[in-house]
N, C-alpha and C. Protein backbone atom coordinates (compact mmCIF):
# COMPACT_ATOMS: atom_id res chain seq x y z
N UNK A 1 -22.84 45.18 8.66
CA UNK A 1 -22.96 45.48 10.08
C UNK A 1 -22.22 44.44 10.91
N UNK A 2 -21.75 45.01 12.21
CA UNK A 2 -20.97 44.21 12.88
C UNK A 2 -21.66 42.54 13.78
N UNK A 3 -23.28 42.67 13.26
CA UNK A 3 -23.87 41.94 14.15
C UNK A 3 -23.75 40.42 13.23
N UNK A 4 -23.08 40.79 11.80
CA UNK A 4 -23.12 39.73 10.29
C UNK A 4 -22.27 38.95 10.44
N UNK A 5 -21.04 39.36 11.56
CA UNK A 5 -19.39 38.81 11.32
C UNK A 5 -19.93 36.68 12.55
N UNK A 6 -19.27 36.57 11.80
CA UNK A 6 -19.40 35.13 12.53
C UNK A 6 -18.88 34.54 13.86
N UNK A 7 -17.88 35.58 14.04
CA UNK A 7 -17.70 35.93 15.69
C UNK A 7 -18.25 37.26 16.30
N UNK A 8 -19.24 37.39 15.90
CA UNK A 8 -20.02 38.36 16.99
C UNK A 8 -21.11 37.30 17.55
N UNK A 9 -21.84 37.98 18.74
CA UNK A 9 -22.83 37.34 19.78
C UNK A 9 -23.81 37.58 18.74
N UNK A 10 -24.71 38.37 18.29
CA UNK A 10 -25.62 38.11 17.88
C UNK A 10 -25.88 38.13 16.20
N UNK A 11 -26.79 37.72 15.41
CA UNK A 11 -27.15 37.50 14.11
C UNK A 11 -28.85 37.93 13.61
N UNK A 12 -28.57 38.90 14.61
CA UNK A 12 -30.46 39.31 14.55
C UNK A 12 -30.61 40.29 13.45
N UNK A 13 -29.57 40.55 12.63
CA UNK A 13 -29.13 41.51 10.91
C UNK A 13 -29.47 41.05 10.20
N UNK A 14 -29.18 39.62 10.16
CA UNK A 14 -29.16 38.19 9.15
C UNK A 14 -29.99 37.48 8.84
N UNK A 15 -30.63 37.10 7.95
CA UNK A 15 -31.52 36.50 7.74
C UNK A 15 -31.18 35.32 7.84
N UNK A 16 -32.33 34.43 8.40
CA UNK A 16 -31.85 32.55 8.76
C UNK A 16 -31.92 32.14 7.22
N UNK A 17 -30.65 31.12 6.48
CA UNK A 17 -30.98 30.26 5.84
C UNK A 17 -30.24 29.28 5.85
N UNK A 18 -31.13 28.53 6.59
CA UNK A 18 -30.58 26.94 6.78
C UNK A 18 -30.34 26.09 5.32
N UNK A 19 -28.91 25.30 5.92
CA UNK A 19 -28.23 24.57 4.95
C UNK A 19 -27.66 23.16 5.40
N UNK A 20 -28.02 22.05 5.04
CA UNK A 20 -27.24 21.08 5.34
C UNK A 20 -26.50 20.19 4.78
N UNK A 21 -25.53 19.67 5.12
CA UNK A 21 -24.45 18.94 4.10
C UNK A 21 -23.98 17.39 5.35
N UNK A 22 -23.69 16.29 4.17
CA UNK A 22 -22.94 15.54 5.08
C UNK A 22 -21.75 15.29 5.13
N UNK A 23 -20.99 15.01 5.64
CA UNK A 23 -19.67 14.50 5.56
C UNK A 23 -19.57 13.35 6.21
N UNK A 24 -18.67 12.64 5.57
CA UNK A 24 -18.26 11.41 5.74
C UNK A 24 -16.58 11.20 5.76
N UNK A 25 -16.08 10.87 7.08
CA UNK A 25 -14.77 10.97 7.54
C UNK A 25 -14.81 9.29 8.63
N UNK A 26 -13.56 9.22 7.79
CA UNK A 26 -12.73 7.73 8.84
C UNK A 26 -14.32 6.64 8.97
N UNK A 27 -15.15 5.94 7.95
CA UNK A 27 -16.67 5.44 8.07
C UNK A 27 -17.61 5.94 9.11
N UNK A 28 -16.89 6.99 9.09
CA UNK A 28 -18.45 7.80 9.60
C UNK A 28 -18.72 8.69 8.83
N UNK A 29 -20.56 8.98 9.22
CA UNK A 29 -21.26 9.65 7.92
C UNK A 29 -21.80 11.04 9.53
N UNK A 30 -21.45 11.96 9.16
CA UNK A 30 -21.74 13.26 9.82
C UNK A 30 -23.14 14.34 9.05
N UNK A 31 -23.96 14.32 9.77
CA UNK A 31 -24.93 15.65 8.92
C UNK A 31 -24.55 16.65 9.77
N UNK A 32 -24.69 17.84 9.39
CA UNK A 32 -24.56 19.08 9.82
C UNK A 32 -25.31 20.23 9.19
N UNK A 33 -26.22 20.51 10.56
CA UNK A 33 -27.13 21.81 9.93
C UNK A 33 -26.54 23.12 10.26
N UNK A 34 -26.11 24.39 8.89
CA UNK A 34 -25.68 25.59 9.28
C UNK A 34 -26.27 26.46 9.18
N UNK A 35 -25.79 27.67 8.98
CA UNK A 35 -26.62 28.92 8.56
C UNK A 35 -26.34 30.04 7.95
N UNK A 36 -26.81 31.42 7.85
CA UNK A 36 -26.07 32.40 7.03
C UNK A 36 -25.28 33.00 8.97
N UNK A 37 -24.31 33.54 8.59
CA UNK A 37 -23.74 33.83 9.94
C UNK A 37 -22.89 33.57 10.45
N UNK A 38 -23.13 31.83 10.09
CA UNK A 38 -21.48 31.08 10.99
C UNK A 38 -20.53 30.81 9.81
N UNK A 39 -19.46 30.35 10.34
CA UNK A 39 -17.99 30.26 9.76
C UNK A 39 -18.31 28.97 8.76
N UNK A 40 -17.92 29.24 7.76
CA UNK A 40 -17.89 28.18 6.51
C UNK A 40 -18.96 27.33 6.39
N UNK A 41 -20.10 28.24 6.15
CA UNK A 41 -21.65 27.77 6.20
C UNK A 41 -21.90 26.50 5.01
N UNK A 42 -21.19 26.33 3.83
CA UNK A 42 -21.35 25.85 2.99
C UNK A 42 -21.16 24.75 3.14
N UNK A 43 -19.90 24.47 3.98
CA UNK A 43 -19.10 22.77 4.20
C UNK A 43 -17.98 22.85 4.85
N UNK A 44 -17.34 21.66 5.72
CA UNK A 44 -16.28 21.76 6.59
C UNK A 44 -15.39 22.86 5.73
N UNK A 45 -14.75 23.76 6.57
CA UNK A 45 -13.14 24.13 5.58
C UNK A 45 -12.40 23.55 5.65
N UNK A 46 -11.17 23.72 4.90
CA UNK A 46 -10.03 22.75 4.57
C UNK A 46 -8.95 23.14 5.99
N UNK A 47 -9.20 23.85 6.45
CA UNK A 47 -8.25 23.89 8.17
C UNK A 47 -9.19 22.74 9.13
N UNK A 48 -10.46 23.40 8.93
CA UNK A 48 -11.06 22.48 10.00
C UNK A 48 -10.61 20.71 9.36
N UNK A 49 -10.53 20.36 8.94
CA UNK A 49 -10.59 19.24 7.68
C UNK A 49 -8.97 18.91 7.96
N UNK A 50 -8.25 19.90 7.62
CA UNK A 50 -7.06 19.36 8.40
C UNK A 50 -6.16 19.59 10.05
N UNK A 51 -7.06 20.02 10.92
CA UNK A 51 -7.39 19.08 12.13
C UNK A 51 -7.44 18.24 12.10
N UNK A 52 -8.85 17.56 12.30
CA UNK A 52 -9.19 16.00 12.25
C UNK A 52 -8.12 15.31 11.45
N UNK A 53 -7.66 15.27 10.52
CA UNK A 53 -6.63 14.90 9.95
C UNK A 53 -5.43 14.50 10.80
N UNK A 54 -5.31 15.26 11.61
CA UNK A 54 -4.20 15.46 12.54
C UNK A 54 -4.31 14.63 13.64
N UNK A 55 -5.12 15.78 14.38
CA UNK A 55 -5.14 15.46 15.93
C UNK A 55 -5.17 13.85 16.48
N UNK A 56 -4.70 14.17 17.02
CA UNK A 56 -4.42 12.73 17.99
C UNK A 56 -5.05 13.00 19.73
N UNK A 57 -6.23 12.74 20.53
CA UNK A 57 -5.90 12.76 22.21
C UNK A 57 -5.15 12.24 22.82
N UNK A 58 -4.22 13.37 23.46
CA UNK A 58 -3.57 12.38 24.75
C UNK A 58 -4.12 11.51 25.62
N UNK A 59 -3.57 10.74 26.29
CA UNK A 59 -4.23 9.95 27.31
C UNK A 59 -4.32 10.08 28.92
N UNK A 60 -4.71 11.59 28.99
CA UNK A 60 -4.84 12.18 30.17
C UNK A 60 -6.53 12.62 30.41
N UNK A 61 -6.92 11.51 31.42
CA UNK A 61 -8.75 11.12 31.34
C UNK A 61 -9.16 12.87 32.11
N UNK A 62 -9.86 13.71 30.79
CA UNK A 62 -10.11 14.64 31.32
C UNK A 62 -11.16 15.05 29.64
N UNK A 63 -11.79 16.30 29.58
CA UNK A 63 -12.89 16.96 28.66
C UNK A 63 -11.52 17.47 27.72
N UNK A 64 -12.09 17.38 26.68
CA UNK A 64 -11.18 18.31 25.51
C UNK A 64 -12.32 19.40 25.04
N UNK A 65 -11.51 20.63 25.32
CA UNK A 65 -12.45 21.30 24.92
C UNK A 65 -11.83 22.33 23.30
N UNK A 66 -13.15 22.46 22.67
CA UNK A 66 -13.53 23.18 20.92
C UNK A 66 -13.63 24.50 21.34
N UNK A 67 -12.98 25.51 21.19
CA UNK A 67 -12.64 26.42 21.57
C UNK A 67 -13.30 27.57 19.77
N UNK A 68 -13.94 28.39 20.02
CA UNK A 68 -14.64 28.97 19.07
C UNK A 68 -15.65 27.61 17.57
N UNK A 69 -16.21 27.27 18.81
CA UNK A 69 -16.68 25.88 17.73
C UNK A 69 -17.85 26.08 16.48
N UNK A 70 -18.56 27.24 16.18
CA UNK A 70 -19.26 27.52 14.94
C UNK A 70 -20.05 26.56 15.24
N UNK A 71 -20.58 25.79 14.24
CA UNK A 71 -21.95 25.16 14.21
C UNK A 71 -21.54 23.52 14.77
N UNK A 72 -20.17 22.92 14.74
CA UNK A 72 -19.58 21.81 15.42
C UNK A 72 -18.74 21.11 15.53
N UNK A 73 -18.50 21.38 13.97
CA UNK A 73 -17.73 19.88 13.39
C UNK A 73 -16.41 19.41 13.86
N UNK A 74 -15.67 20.20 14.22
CA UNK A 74 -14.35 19.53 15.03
C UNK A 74 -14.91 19.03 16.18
N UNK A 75 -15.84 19.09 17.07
CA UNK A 75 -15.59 18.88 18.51
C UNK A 75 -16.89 17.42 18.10
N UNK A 76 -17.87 17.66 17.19
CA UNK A 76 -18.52 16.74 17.02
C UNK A 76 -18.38 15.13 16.59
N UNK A 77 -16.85 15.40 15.25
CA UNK A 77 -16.17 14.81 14.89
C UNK A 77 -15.31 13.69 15.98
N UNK A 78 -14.44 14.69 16.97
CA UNK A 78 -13.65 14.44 17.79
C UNK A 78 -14.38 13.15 18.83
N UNK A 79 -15.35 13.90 19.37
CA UNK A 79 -16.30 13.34 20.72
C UNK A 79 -16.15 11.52 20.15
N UNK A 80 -17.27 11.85 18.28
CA UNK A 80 -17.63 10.39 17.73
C UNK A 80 -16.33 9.50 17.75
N UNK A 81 -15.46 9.86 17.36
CA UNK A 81 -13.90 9.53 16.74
C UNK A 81 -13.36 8.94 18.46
N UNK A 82 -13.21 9.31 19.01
CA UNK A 82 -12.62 8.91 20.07
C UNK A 82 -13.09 8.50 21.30
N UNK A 83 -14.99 8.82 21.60
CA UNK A 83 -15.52 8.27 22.58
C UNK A 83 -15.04 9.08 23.41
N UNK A 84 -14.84 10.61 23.19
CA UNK A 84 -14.03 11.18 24.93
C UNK A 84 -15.41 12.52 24.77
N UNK A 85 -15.46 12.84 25.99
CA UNK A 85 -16.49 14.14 26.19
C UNK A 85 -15.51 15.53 25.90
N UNK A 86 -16.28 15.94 25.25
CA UNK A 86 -16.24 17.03 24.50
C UNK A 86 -17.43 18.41 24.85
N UNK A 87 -16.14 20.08 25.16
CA UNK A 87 -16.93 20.74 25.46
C UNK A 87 -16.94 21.50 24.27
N UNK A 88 -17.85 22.25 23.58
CA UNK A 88 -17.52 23.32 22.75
C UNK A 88 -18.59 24.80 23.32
N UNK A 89 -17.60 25.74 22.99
CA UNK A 89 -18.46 26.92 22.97
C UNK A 89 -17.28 27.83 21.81
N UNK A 90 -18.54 28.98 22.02
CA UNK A 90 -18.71 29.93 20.66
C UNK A 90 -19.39 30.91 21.88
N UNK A 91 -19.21 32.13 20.65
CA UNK A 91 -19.65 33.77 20.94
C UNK A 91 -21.20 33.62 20.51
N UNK A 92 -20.91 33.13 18.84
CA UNK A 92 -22.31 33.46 18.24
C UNK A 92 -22.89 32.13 18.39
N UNK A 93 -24.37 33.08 18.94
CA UNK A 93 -25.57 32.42 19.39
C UNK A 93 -26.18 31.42 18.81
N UNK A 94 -26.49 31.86 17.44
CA UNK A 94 -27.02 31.41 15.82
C UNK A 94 -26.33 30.07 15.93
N UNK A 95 -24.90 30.03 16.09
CA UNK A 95 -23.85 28.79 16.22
C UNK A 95 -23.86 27.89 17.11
N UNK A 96 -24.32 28.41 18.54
CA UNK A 96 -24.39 27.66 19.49
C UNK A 96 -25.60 26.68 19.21
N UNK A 97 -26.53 27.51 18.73
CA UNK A 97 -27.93 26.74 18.89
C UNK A 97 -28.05 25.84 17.75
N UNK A 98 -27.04 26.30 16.38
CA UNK A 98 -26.80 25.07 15.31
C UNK A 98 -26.13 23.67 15.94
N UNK A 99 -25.12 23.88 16.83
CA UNK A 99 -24.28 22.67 17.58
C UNK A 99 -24.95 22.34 18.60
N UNK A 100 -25.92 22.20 19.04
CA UNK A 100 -26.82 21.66 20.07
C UNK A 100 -27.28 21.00 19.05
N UNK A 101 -28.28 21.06 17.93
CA UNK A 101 -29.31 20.54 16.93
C UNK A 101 -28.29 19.66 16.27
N UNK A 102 -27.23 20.09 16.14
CA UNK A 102 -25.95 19.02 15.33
C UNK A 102 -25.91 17.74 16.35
N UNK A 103 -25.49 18.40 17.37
CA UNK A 103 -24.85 17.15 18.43
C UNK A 103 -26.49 15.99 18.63
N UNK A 104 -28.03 16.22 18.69
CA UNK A 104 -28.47 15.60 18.91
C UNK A 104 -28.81 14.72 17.58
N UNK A 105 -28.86 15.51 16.20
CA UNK A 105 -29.06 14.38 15.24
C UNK A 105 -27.70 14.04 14.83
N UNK A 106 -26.69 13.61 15.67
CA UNK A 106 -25.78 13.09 15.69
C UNK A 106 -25.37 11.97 16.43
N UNK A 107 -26.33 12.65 17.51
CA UNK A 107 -26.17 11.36 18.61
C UNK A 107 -24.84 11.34 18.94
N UNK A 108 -24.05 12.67 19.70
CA UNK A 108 -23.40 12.20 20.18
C UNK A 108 -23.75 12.33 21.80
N UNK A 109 -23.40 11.55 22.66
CA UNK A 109 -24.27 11.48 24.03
C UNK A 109 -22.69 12.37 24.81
N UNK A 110 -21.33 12.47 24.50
CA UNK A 110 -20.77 12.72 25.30
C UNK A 110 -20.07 14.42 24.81
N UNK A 111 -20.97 15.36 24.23
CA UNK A 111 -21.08 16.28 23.66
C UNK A 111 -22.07 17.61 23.76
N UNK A 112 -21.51 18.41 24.26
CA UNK A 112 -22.44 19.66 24.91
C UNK A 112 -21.36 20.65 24.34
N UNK A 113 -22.54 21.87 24.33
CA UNK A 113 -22.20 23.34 23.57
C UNK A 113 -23.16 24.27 24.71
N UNK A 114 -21.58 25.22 24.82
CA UNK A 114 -22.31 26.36 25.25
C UNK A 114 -22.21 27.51 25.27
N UNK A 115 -22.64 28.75 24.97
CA UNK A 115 -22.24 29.90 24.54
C UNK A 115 -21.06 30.51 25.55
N UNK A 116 -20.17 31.22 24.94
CA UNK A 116 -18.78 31.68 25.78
C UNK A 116 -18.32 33.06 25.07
N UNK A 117 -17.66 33.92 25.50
CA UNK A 117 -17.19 35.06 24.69
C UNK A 117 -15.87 34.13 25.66
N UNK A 118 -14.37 33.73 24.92
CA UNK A 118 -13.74 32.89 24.78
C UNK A 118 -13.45 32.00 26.23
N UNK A 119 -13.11 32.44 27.13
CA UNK A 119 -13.19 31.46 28.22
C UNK A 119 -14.28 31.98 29.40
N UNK A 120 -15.15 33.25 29.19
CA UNK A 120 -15.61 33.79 30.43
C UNK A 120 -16.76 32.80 31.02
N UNK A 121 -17.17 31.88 29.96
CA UNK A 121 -18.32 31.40 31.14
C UNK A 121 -17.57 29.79 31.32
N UNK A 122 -16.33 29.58 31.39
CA UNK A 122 -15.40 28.48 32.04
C UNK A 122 -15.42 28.59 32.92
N UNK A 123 -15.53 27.98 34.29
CA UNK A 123 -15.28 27.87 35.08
C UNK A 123 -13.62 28.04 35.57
N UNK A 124 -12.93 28.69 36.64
CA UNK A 124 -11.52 28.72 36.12
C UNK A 124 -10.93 27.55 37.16
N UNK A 125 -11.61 26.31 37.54
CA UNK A 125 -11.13 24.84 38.15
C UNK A 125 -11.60 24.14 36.90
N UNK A 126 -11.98 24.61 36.13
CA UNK A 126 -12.47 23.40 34.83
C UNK A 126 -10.98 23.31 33.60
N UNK A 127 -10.49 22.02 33.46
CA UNK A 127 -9.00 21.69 33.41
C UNK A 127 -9.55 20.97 32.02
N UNK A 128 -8.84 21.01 31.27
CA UNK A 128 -9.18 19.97 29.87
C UNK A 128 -7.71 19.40 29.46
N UNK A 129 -7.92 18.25 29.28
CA UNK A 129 -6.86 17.69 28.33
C UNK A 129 -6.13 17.68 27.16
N UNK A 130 -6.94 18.30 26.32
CA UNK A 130 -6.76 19.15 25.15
C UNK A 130 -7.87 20.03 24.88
N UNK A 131 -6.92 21.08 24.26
CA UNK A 131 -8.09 22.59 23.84
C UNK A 131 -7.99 22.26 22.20
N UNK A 132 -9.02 22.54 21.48
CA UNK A 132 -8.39 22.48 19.79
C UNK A 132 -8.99 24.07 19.51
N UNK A 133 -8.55 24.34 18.71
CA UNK A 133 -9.26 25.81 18.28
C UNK A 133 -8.77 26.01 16.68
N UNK A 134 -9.70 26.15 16.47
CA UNK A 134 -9.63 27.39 14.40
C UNK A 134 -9.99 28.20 14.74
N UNK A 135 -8.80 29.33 15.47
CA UNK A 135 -9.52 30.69 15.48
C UNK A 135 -10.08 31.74 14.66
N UNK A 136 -10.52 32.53 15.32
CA UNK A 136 -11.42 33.75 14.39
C UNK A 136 -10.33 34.63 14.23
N UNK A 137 -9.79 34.33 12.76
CA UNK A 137 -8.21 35.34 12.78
C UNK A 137 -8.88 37.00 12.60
N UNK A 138 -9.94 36.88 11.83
CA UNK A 138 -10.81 38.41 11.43
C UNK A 138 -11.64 39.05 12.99
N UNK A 139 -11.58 38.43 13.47
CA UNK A 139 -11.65 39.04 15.22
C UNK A 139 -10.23 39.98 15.69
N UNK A 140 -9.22 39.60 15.18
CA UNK A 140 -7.98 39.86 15.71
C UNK A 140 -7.04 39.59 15.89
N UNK A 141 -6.05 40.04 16.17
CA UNK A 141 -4.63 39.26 17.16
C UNK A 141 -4.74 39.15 18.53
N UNK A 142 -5.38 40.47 19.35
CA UNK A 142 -5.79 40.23 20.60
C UNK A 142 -6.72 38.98 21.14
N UNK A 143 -7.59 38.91 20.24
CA UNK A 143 -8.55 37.79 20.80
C UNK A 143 -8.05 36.67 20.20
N UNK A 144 -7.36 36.18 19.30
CA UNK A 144 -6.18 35.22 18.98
C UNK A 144 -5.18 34.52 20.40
N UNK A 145 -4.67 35.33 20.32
CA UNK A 145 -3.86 35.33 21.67
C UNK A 145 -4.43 35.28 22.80
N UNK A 146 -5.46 35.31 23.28
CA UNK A 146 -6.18 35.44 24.48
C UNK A 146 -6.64 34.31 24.56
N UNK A 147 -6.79 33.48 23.05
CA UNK A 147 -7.51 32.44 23.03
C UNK A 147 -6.42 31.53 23.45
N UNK A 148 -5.53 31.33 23.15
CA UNK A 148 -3.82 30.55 23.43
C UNK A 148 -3.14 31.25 24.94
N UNK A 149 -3.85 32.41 25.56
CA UNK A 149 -2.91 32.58 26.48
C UNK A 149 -4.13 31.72 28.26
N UNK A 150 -5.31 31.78 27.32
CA UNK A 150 -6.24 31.06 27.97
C UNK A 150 -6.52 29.32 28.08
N UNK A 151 -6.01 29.20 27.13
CA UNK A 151 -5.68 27.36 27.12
C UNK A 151 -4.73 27.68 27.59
N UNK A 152 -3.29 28.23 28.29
CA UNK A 152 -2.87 27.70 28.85
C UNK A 152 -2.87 27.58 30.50
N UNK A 153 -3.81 28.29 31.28
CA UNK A 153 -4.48 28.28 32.15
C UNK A 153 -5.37 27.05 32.44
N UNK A 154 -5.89 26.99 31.50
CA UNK A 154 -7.06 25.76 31.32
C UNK A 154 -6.81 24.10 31.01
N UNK A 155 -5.10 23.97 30.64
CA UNK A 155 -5.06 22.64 30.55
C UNK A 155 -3.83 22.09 31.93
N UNK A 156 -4.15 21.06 31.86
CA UNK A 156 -3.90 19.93 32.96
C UNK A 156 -2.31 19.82 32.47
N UNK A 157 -1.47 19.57 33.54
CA UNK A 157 -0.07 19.31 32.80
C UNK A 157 0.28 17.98 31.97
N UNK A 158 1.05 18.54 30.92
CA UNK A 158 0.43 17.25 30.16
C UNK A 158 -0.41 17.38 28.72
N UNK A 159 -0.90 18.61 29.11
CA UNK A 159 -2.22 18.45 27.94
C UNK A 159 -1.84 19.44 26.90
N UNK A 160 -2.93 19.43 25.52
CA UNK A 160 -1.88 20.20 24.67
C UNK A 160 -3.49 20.79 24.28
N UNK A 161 -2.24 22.00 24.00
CA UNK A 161 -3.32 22.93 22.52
C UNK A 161 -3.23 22.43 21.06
N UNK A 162 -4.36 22.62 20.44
CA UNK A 162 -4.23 22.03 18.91
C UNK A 162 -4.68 23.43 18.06
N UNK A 163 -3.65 23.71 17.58
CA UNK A 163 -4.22 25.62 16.69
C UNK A 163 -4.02 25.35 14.67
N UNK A 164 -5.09 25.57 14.48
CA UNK A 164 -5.13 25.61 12.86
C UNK A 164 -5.04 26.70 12.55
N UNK A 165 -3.98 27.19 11.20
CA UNK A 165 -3.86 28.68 11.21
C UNK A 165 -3.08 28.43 9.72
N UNK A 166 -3.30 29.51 9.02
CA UNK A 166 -2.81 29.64 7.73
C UNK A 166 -1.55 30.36 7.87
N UNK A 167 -0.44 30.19 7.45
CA UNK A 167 0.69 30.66 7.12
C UNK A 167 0.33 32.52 7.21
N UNK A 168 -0.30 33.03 5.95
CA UNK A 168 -0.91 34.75 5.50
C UNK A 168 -1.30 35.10 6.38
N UNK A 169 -2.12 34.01 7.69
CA UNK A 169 -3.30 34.90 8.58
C UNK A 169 -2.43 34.23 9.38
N UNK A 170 -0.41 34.17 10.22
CA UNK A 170 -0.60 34.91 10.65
C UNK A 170 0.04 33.55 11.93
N UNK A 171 0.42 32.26 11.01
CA UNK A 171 1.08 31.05 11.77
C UNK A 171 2.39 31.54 12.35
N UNK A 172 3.51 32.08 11.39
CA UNK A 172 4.64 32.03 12.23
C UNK A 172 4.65 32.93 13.63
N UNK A 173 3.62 34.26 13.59
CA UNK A 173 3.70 34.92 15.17
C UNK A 173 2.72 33.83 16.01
N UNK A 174 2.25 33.31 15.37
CA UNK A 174 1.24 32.34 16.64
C UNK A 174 2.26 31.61 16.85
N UNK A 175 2.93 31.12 16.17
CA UNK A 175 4.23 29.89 16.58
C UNK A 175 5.13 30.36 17.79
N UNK A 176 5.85 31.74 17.30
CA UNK A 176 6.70 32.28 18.24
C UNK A 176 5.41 32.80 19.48
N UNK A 177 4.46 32.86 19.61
CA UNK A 177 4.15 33.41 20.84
C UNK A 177 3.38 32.21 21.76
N UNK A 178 3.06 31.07 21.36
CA UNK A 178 3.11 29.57 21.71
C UNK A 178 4.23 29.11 22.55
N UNK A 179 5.74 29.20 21.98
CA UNK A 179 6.83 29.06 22.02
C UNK A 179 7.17 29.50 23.21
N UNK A 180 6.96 30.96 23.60
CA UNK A 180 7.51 31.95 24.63
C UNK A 180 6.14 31.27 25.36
N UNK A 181 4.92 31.16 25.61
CA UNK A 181 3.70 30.57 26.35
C UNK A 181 4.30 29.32 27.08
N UNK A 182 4.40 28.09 25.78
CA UNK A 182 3.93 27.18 26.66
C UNK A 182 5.93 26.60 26.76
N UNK A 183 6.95 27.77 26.13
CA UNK A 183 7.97 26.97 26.31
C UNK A 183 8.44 25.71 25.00
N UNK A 184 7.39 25.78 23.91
CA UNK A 184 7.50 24.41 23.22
C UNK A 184 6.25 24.73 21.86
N UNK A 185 6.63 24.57 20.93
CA UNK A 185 5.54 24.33 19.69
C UNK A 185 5.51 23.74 18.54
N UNK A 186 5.37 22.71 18.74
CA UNK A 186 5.35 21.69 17.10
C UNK A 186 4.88 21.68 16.18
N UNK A 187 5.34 21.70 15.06
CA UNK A 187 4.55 21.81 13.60
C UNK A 187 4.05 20.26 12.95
N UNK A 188 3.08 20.59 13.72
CA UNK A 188 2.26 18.62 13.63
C UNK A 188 2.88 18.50 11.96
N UNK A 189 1.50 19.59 11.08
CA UNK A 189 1.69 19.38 9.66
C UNK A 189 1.36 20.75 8.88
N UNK A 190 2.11 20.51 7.51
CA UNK A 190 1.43 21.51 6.80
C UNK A 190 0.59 21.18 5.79
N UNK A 191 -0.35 21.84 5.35
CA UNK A 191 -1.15 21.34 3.90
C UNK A 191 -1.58 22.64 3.38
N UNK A 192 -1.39 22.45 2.29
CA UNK A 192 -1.58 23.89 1.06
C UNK A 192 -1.59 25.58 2.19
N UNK A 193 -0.81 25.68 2.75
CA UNK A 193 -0.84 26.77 3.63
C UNK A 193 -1.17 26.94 4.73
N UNK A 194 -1.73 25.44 5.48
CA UNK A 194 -2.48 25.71 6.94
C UNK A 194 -1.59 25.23 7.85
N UNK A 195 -1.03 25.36 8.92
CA UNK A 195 0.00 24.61 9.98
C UNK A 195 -1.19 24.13 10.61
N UNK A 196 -0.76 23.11 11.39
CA UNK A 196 -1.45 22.75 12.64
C UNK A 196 0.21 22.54 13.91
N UNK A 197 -0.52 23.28 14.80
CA UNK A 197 0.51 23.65 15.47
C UNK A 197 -0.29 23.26 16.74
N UNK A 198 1.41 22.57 17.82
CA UNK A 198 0.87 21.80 19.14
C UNK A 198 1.67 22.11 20.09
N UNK A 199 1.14 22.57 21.48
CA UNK A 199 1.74 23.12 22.21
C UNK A 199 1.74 22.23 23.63
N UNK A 200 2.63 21.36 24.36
CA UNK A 200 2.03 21.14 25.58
C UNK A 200 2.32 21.48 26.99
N UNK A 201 1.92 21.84 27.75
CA UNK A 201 2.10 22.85 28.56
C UNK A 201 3.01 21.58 29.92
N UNK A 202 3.87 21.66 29.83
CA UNK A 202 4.91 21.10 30.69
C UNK A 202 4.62 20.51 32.65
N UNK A 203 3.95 22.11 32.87
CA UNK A 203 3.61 21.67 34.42
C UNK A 203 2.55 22.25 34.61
């Protein structure tokens, strides 16, 4: 049923079974509680994994916002890692309410989650410095693109998108339609099939 997929709003199909794992990145030790429902319930994936790997913040004093954030770990990661406030939202609910429970036995103080079907409950004066996103490629191409044609509305000039995407699901049209967007798209890195691709929006 469509209520099972990990980008839908609700998970009321699904039965709860909580799971937690830690990770430990750059001497920090991360717990993270998931569930049946959200995206890679078992343990970080290897896109999300190579993000953090990557990303770098610019130094334009503004929120970076986690753009389809699942239960946390990029934006949770990010916030600890760099001391900058961090917004994340998500569709599914189940997810939102895992990354609230993440962010407090995490302690991160400059870290809030809040439910979004992709930018509608943004404010459209709310400007971020960087957007990162692992999109929901099994949602679509439309909501793919909506998600990249909406960071570029949403960032400050200056500021960049950060997109994890597998080669199969679908990197080189995200590249070329980045390209024609923001004018510009860099191939930070590749690893076993995932690009991380960076876009920064000029003015």
């Amino acid at each position: 049923m469509a209520e099972n997929f990990y980008y839908s709003e609700k998970q009321d199909g699904l039965a709860s079974n909580p799971h937690s794992y830690v990770f430990n990145f750059r001497e920090h030790s991360f717990s993270f509680k998931t569930d049946a429902g959200v995206f890679s319930k078992a343990y970080i994936d290897f896109g999300s994994f190579t993000m953090l790997e990557a990303f770098t913040p610019n130094p334009i004093e503004a929120p970076i916002l986690d753009m389809g954030c699942g239960y946390g770990p990029i934006g949770i990661v990010v916030s600890t890692l760099y001391d900058k406030e961090v917004l994340m939202v998500d569709i599914n609910e189940r997810a939102i309410n895992l990354t609230n429970e993440n962010i407090k036995t995490n302690k991160v103080n400059k870290a809030k989650a809040q439910k979004s079907y992709i930018y509608d409950s943004i404010p459209d004066e709310m400007m971020f410095s960087s957007i990162i996103t692992n999109p929901p490629i099994r949602a679509g191409k439309k909501v793919v693109f909506d998600i990249y044609d909406g960071a570029y509305k949403h960032l400050l000039p200056g500021g960049e998108l950060w997109v994890v995407i597998q080669k199969k699901q679908g990197a080189p049209s995200s590249k070329a339609h980045l390209e024609e967007l923001f004018s510009n798209c860099e191939v930070v890195c590749k690893n076993k099939g995932y690009f991380i691709l960076k876009s920064r929006k000029c003015n």
